[in-house]
N, C-alpha and C. Protein backbone atom coordinates (compact mmCIF):
# COMPACT_ATOMS: atom_id res chain seq x y z
N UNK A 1 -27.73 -12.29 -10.06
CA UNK A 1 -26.59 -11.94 -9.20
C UNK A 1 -26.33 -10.45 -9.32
N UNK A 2 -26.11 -9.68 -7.87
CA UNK A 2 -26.02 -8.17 -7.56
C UNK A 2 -24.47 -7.94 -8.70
N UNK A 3 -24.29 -6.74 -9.31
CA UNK A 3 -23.11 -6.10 -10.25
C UNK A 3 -21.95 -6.15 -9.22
N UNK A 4 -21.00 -6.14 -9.29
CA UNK A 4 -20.11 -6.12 -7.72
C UNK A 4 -19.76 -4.40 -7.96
N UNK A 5 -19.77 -3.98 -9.12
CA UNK A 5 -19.25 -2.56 -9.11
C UNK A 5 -18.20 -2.79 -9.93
N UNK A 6 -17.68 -1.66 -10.12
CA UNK A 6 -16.47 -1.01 -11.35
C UNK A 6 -15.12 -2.09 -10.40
N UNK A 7 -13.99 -1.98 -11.54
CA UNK A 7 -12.85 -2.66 -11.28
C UNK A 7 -12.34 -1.65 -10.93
N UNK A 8 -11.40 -1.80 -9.54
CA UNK A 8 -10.29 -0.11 -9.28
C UNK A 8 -9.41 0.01 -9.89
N UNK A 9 -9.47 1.12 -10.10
CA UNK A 9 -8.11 1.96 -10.69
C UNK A 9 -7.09 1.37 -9.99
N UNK A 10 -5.75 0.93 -11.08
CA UNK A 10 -4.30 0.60 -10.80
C UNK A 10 -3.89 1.37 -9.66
N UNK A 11 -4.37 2.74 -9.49
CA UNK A 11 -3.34 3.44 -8.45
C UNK A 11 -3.89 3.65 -7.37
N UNK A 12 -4.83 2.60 -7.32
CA UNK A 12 -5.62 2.52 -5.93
C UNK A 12 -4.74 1.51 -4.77
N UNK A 13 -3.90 1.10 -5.57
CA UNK A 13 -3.78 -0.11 -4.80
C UNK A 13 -2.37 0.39 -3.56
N UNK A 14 -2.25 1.76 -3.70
CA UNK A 14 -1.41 2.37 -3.26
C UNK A 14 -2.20 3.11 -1.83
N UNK A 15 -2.95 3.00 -1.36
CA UNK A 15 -3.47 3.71 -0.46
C UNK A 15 -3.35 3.12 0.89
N UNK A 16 -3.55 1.56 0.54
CA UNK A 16 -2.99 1.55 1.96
C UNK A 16 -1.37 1.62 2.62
N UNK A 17 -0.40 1.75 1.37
CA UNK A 17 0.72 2.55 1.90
C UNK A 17 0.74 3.79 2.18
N UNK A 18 -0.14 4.85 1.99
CA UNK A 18 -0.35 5.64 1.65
C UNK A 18 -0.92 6.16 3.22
N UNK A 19 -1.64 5.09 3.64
CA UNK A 19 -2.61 5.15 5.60
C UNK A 19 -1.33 5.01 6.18
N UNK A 20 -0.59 4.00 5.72
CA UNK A 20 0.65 3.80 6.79
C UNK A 20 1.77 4.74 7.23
N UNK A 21 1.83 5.30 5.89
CA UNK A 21 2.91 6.10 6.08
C UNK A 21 2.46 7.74 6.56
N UNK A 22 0.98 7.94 6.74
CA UNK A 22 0.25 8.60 7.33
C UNK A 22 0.57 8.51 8.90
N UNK A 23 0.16 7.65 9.62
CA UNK A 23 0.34 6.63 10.49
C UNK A 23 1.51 6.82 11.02
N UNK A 24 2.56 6.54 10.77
CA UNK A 24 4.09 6.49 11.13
C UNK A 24 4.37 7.58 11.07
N UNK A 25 3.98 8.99 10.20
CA UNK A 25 4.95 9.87 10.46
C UNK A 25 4.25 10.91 11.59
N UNK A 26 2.60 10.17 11.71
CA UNK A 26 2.52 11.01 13.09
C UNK A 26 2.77 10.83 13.87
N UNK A 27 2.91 9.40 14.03
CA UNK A 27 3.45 8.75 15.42
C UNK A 27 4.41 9.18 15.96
N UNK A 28 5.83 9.06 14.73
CA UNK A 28 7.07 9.96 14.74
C UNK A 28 6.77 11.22 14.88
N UNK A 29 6.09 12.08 14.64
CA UNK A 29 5.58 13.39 14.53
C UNK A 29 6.19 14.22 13.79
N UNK A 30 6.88 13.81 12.60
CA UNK A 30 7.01 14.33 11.01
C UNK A 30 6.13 14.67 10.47
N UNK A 31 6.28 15.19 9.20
CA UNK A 31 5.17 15.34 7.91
C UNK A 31 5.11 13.89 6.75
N UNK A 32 4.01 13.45 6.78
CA UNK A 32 4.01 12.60 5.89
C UNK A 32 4.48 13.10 4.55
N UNK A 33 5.08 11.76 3.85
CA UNK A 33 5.43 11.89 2.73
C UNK A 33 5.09 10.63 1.53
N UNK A 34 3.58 10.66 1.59
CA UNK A 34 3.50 9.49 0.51
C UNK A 34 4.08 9.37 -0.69
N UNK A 35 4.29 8.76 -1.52
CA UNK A 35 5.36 7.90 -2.60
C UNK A 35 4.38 8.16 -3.73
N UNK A 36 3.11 8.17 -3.43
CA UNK A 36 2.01 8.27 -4.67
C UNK A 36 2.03 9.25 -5.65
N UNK A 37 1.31 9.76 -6.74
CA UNK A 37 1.48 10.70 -7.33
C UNK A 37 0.03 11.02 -7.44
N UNK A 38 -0.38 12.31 -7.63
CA UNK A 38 -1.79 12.63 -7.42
C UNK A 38 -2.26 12.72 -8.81
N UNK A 39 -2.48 11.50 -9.26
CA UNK A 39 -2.88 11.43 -10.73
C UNK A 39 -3.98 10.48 -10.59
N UNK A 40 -5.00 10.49 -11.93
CA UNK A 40 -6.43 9.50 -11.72
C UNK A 40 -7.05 9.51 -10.59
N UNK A 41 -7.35 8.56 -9.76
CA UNK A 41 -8.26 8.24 -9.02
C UNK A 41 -7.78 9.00 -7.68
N UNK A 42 -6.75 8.92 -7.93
CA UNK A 42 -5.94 9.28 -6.28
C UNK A 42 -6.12 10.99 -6.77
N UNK A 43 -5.87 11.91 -7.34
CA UNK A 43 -6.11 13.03 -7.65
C UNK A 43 -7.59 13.64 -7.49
N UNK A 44 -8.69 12.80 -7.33
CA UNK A 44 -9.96 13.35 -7.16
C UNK A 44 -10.42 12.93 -5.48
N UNK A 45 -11.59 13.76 -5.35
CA UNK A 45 -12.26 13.65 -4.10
C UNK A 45 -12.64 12.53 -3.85
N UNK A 46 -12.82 11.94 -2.86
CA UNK A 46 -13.71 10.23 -2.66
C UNK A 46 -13.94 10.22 -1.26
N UNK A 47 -14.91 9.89 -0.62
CA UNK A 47 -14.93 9.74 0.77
C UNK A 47 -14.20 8.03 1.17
N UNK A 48 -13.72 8.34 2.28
CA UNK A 48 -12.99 6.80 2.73
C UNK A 48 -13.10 6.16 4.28
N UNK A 49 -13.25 5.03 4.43
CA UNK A 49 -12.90 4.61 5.52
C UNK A 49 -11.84 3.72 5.79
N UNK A 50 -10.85 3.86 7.35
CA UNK A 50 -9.63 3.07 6.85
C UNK A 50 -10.16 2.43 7.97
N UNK A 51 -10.11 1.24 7.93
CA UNK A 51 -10.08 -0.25 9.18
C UNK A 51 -8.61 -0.56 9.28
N UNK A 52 -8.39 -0.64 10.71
CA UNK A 52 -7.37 -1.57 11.34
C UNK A 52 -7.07 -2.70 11.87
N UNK A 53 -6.70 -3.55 11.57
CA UNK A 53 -6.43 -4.96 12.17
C UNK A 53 -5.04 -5.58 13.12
N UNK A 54 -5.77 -6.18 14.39
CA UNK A 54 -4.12 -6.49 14.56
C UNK A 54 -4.55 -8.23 14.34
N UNK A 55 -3.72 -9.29 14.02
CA UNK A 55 -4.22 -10.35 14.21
C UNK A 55 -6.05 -10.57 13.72
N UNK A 56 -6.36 -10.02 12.62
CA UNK A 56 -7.38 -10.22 12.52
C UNK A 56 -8.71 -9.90 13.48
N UNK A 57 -8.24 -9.14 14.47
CA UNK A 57 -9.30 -7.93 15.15
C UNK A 57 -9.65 -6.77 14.51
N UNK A 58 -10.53 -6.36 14.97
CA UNK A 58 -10.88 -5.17 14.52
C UNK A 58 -9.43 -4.20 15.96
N UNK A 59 -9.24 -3.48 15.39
CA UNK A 59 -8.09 -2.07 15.78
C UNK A 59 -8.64 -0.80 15.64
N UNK A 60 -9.03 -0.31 14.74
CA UNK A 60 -9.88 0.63 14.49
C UNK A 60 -10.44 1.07 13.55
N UNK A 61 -11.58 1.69 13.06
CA UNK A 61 -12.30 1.84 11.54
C UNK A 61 -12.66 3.47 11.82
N UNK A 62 -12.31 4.06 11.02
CA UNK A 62 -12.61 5.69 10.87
C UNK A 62 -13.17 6.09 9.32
N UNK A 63 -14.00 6.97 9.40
CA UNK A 63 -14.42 6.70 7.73
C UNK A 63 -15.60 7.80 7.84
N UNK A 64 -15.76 8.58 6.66
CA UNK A 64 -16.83 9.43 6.29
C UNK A 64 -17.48 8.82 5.05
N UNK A 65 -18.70 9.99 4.98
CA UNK A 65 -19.51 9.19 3.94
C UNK A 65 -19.75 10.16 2.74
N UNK A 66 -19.01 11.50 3.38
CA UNK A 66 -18.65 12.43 2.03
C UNK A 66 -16.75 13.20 2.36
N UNK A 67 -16.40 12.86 0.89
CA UNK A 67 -15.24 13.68 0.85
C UNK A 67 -15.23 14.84 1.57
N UNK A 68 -14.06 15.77 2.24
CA UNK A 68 -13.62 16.45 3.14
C UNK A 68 -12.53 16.81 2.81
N UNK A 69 -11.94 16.22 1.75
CA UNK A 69 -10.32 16.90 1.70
C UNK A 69 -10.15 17.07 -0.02
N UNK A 70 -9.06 17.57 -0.44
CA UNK A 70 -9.41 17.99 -1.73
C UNK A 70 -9.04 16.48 -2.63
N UNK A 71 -8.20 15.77 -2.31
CA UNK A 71 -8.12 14.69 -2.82
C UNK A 71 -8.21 13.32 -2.49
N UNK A 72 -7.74 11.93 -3.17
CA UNK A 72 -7.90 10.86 -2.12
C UNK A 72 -6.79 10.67 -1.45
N UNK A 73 -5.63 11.15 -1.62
CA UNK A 73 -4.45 10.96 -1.16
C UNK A 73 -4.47 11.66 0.54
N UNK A 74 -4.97 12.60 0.79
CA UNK A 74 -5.12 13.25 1.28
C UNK A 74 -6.24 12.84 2.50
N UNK A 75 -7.58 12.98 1.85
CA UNK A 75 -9.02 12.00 2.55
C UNK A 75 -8.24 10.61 3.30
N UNK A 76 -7.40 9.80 2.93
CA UNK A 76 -6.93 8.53 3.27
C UNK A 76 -6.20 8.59 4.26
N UNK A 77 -4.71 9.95 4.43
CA UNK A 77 -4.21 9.86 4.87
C UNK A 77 -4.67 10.37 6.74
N UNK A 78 -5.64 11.30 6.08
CA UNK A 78 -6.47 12.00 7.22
C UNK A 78 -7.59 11.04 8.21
N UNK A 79 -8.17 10.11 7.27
CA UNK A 79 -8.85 8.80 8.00
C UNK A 79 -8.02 8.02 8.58
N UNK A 80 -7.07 8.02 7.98
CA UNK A 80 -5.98 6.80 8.62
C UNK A 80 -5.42 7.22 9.83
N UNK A 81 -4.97 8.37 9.98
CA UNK A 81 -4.89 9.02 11.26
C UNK A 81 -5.85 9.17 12.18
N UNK A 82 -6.82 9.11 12.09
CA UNK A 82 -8.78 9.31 12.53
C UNK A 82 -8.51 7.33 13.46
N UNK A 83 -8.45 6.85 12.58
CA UNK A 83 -8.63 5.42 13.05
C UNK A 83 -7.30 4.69 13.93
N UNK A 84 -6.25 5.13 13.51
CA UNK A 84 -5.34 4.92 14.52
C UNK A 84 -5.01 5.94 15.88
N UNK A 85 -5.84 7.10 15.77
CA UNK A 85 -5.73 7.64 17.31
C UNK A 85 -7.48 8.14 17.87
N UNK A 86 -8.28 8.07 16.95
CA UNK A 86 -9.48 9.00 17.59
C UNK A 86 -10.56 7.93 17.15
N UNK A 87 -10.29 6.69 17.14
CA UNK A 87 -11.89 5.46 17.47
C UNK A 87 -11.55 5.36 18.64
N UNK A 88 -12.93 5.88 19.34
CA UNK A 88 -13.06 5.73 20.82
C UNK A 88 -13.30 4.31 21.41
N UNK A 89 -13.51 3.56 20.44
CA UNK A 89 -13.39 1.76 21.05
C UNK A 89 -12.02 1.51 21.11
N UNK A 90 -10.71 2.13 20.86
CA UNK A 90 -9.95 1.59 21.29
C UNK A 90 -8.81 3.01 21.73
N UNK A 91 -7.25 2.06 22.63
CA UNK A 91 -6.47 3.10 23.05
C UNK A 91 -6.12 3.96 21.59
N UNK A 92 -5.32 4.75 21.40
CA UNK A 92 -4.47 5.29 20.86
C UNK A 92 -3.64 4.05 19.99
N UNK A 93 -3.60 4.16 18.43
CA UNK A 93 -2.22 3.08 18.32
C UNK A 93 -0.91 3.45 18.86
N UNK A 94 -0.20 2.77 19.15
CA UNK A 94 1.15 2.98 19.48
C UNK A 94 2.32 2.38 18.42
N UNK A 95 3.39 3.61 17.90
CA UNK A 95 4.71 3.25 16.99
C UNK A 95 4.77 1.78 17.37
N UNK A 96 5.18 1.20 18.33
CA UNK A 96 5.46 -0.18 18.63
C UNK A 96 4.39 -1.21 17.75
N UNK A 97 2.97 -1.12 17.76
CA UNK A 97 1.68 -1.33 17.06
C UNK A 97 1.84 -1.49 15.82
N UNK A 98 2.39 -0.27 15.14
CA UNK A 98 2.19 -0.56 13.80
C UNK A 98 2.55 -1.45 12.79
N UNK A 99 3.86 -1.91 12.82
CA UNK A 99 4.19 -3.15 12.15
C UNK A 99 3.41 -3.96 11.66
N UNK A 100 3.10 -4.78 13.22
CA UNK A 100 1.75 -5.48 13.08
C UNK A 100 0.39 -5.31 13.21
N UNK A 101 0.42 -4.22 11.94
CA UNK A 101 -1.49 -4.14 12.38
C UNK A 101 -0.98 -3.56 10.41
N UNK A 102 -2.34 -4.28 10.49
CA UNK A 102 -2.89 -4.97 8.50
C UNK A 102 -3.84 -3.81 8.79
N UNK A 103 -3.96 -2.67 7.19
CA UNK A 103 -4.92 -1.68 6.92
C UNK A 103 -5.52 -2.31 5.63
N UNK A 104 -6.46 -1.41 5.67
CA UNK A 104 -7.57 -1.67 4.55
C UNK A 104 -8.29 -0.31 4.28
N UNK A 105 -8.43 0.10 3.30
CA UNK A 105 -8.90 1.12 3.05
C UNK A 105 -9.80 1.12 2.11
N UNK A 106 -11.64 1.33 2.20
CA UNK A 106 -12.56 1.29 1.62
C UNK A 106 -12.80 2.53 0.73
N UNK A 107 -13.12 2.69 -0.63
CA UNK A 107 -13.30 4.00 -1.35
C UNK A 107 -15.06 3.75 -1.16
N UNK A 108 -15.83 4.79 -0.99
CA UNK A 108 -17.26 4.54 -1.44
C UNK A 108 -17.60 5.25 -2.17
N UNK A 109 -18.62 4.40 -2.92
CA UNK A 109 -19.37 5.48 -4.21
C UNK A 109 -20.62 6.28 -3.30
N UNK A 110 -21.23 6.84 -4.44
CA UNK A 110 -22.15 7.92 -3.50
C UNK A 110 -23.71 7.40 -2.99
N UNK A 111 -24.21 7.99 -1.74
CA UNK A 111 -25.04 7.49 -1.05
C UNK A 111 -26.44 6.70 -2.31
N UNK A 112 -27.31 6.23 -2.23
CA UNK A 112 -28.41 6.12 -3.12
C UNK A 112 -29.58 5.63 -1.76
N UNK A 113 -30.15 6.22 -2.25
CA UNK A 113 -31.69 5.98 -1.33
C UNK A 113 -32.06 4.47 -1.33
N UNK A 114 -32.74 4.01 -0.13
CA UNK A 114 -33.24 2.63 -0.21
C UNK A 114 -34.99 2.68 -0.17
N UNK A 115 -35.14 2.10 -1.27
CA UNK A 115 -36.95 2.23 -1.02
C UNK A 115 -37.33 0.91 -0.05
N UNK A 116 -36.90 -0.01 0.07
CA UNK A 116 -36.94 -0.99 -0.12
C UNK A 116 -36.11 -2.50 0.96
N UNK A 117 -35.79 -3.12 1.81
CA UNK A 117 -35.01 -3.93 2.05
C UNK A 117 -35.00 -4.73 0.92
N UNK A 118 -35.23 -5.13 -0.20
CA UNK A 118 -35.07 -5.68 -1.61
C UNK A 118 -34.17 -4.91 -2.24
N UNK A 119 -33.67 -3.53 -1.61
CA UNK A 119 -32.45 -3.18 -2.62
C UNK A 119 -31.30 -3.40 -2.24
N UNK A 120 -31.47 -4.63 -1.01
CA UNK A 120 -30.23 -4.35 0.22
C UNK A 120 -29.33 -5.48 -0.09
N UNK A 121 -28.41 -5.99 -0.29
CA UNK A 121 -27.78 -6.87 -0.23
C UNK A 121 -26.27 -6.87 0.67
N UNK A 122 -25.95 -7.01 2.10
CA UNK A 122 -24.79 -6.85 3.09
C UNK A 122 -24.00 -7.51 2.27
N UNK A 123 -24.08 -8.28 1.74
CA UNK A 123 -22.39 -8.35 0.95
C UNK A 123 -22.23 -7.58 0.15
N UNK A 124 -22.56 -6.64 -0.73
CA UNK A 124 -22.71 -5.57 -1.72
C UNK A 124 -22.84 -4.31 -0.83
N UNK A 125 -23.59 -4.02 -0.21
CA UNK A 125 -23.98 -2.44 0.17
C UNK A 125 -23.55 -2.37 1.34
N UNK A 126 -22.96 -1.46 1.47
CA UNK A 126 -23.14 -0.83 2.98
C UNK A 126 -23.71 0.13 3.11
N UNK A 127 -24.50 0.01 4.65
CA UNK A 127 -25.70 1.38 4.52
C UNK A 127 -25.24 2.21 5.76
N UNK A 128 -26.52 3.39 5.37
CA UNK A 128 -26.67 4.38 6.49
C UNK A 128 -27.46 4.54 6.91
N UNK A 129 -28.33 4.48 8.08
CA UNK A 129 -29.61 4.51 8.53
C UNK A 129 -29.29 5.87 9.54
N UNK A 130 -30.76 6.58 9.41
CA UNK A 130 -30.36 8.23 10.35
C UNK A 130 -32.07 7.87 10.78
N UNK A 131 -32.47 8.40 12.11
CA UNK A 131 -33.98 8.63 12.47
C UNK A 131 -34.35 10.22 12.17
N UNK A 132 -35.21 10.69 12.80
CA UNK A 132 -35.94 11.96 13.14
C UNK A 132 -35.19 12.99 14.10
N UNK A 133 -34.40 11.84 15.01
CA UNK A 133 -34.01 12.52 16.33
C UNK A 133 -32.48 12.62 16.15
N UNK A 134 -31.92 12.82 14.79
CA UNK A 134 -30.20 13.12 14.66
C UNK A 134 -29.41 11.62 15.10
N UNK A 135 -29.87 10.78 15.31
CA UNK A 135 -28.79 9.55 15.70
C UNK A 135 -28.69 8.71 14.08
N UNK A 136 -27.52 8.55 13.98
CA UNK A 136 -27.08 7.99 12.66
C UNK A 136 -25.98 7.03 12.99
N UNK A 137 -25.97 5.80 11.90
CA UNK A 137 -24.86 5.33 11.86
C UNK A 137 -24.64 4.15 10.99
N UNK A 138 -23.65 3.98 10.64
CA UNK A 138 -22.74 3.51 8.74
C UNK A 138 -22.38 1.69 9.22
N UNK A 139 -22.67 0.56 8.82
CA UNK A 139 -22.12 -0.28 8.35
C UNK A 139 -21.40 -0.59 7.13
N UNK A 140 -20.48 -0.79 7.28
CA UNK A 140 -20.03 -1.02 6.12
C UNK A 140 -20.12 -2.49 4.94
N UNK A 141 -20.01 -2.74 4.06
CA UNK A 141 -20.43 -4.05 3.67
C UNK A 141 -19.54 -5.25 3.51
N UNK A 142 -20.10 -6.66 3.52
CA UNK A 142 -19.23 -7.84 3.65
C UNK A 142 -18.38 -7.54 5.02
N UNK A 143 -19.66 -8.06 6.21
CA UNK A 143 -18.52 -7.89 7.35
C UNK A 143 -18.80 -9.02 7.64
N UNK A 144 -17.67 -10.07 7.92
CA UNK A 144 -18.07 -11.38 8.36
C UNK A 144 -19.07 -11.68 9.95
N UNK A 145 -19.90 -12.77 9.35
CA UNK A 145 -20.95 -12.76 10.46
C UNK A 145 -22.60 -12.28 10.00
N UNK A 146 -21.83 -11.04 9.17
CA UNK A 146 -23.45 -10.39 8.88
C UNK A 146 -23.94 -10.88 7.53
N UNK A 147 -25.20 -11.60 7.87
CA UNK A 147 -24.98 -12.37 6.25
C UNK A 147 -26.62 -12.43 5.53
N UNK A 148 -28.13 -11.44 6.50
CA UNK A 148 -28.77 -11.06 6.34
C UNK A 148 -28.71 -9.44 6.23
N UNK A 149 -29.78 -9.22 5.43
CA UNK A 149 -30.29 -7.47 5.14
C UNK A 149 -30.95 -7.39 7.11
N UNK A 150 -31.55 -8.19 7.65
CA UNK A 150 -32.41 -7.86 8.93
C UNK A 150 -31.03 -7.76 9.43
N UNK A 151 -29.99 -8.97 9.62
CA UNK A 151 -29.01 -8.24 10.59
C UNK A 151 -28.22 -7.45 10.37
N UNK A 152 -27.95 -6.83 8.91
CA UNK A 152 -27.14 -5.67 8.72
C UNK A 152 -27.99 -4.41 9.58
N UNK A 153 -29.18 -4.50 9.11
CA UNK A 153 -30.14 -3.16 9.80
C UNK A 153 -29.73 -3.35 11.18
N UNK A 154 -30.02 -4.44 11.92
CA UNK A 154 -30.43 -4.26 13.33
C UNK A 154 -28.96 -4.11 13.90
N UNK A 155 -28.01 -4.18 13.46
CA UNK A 155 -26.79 -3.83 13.70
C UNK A 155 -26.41 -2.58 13.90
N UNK A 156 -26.76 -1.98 12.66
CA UNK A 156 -26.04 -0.19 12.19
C UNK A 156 -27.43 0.03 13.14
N UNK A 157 -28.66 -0.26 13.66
CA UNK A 157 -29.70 0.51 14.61
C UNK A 157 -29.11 0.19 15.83
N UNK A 158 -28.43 -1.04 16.28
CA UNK A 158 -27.95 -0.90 17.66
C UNK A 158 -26.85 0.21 17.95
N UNK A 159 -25.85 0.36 16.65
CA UNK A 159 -24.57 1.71 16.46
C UNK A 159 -25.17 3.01 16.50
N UNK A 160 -26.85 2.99 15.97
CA UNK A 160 -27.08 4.20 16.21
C UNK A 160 -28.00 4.30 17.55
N UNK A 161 -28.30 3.20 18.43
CA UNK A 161 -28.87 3.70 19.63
C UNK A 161 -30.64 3.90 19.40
N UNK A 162 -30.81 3.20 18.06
CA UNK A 162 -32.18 3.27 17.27
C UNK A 162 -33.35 1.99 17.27
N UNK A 163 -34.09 2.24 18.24
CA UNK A 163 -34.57 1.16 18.67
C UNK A 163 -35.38 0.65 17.61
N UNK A 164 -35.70 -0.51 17.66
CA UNK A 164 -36.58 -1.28 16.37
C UNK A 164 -37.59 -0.99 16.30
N UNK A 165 -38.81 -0.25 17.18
CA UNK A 165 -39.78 0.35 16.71
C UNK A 165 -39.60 1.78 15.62
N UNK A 166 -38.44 2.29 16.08
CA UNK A 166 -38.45 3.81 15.22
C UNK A 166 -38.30 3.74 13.80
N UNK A 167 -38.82 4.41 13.03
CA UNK A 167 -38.44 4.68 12.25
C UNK A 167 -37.34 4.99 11.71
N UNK A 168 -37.28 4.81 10.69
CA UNK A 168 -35.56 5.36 9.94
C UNK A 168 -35.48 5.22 8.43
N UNK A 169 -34.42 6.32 7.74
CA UNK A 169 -34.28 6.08 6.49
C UNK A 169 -33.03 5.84 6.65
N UNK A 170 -32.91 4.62 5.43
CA UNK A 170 -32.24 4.04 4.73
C UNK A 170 -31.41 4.78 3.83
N UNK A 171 -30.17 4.54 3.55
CA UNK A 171 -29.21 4.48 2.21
C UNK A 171 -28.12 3.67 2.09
N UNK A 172 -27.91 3.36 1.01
CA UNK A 172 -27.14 2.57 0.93
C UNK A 172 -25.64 2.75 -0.24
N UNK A 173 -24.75 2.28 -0.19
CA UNK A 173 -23.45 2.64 -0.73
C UNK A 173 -22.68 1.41 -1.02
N UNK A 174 -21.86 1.64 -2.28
CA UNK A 174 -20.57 0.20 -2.68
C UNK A 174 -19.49 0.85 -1.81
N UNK A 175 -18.50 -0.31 -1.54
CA UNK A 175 -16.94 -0.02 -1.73
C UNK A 175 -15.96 -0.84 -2.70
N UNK A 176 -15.79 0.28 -2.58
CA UNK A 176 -14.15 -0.64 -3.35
C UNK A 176 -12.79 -1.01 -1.97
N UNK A 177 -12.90 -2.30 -1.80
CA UNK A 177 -11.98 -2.44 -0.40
C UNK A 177 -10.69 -2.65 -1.15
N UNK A 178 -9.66 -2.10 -0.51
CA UNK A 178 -8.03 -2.39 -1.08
C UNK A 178 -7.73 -2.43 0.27
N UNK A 179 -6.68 -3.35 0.19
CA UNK A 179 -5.85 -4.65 1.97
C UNK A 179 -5.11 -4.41 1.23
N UNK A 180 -4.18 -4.21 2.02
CA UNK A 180 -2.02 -4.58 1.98
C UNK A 180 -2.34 -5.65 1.62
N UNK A 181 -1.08 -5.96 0.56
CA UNK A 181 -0.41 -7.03 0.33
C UNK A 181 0.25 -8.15 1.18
């Protein structure tokens, strides 16, 4: 059986208040003011992706695959804003929206090369597949439905527009997922 990865840090579990209140005060068009304190985990760099749900849809998912901001407090609050106004699969969220729409916010560890579909496991990894010709693109892992390594690939190759003859390299990445309460 695959390692699932490290247990998160206690003050992780603060981030997805942390998207929300991101979220709300742009909506309002204030300055956020998260509640967190920039200590441990939340004090260092981490790249993140935040998913949105309304009713158990997808709403929107925004997410890098390297840190960009100096901390995670920061990286989170900036994705979280990314995914509630700039995923082009959906409108704009709207103040009215937010209530009901459930966040989740993925931390990932750092990329590792795939030699292999034997290093792949979709409930464990989420990957990145890039070709020759600049088209790239990120699944993330344990997405219900996807429950082979062939259909995780042929998935993140249809996101990247990467037809099944081409070539492509592989990488692959953990998360640590934290959901509201």
């Amino acid at each position: 059986m695959e390692d699932q990865g490290p247990t998160p840090a206690p003050e992780l579990s603060a981030l997805p208040e942390i998207a929300r209140e991101a979220i709300g005060a742009h909506l309002e068009g204030r300055s956020a003011n998260p509640r967190a304190e920039r200590v441990g985990a939340l004090a260092t760099p981490a790249p993140v992706f935040v998913t949105l749900r309304q009713q158990g849809e997808l709403r929107g998912c925004i997410g890098e695959l390297e840190a960009h901001c100096a901390d995670l407090i920061e990286e989170t609050m900036d994705r979280a804003v990314a995914a509630a106004m700039n995923d082009p699969r959906f409108p704009p969220l709207t103040l009215a929206e937010l209530p009901g729409t459930s966040i989740e916010v993925s931390v990932l560890s750092p990329l590792e090369p795939v030699q292999s579909e034997g290093d792949l496991d979709p409930k464990v990894f989420g990957i990145e597949i890039h070709d020759d010709y600049g088209h790239r693109a990120v699944l993330l892992p344990d997405i219900e439905g996807v429950n082979t390594v062939e259909e995780q690939i042929a998935i993140t190759r249809q996101k990247a527009w990467i037809g099944p003859e081409v070539p492509i390299t592989i990488r692959r990445f953990r998360v640590l997922k934290i959901e509201e309460d």
